[in-house]
Protein backbone atom coordinates (compact mmCIF):
# COMPACT_ATOMS: atom_id res chain seq x y z
CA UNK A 1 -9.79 -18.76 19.41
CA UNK A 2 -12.01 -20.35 21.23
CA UNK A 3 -13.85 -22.00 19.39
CA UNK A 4 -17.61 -19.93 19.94
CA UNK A 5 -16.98 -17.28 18.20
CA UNK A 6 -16.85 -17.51 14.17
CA UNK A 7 -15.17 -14.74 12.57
CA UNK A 8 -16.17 -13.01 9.50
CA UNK A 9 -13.40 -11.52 7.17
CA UNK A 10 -13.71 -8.21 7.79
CA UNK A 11 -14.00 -8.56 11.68
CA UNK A 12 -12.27 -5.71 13.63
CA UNK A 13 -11.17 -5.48 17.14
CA UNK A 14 -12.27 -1.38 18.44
CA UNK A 15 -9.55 -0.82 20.55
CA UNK A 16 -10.69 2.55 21.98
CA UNK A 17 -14.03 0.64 23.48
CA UNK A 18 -12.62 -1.37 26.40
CA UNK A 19 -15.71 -3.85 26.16
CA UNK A 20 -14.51 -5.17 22.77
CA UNK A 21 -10.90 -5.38 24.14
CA UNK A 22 -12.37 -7.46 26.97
CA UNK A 23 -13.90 -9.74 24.76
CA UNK A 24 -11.24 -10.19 22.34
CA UNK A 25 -9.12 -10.37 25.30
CA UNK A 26 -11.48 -13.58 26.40
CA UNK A 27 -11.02 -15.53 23.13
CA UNK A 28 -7.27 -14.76 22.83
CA UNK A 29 -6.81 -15.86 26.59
CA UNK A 30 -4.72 -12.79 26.32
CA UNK A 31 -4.21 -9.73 28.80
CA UNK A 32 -5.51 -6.25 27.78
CA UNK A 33 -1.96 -5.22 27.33
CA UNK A 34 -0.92 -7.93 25.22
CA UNK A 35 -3.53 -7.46 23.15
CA UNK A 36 -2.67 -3.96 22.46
CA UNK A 37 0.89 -4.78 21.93
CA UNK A 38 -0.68 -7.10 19.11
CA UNK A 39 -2.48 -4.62 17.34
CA UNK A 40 0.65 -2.26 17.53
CA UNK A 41 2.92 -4.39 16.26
CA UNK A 42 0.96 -5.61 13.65
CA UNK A 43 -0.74 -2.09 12.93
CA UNK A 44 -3.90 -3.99 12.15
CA UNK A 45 -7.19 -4.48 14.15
CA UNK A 46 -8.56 -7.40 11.88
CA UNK A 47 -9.35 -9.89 14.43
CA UNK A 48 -7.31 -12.82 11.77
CA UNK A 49 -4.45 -10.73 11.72
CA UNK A 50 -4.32 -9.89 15.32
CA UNK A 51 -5.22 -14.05 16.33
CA UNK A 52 -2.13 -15.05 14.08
CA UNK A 53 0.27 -12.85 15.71
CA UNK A 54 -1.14 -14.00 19.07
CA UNK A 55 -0.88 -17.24 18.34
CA UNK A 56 2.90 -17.40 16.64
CA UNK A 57 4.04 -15.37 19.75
CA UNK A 58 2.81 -17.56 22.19
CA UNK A 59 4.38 -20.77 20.10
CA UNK A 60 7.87 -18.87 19.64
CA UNK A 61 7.66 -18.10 23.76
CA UNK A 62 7.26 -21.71 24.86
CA UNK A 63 10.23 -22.81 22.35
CA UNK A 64 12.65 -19.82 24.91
CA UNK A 65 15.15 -21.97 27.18
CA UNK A 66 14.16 -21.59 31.24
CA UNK A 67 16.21 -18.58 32.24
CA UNK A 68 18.71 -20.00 35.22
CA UNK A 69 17.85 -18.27 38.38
């Protein structure tokens, strides 16, 4: 996150309003579709849940040798 935005426990992204998937989209520096891929794979839309899964995947991706060309 970004650091402006406190979450409270029970936070919950609504992923039919595309204004909410915008803004989570902003603190997750994430695309719309990775965002929804996140709250599919984790079938959860708590904001924590959806962050950590964000977050781990991003980590795990920069760890991936550079494909040879």
């Amino acid at each position: 996150m970004d650091g402006r935005h406190s979450v409270s426990a029970s936070e919950r992204i609504n992923i039919r309003d595309s204004l909410s998937r915008a803004h989570w989209c902003g603190c997750f520096s994430c695309s719309d579709q990775d965002l929804i891929e996140a709250v599919r794979a984790t079938r959860s839309t708590e904001v924590g849940v959806v962050e950590i899964y964000l977050a781990t995947r991003c980590a795990l991706e920069s760890f991936e040798p550079a494909r040879a060309s």
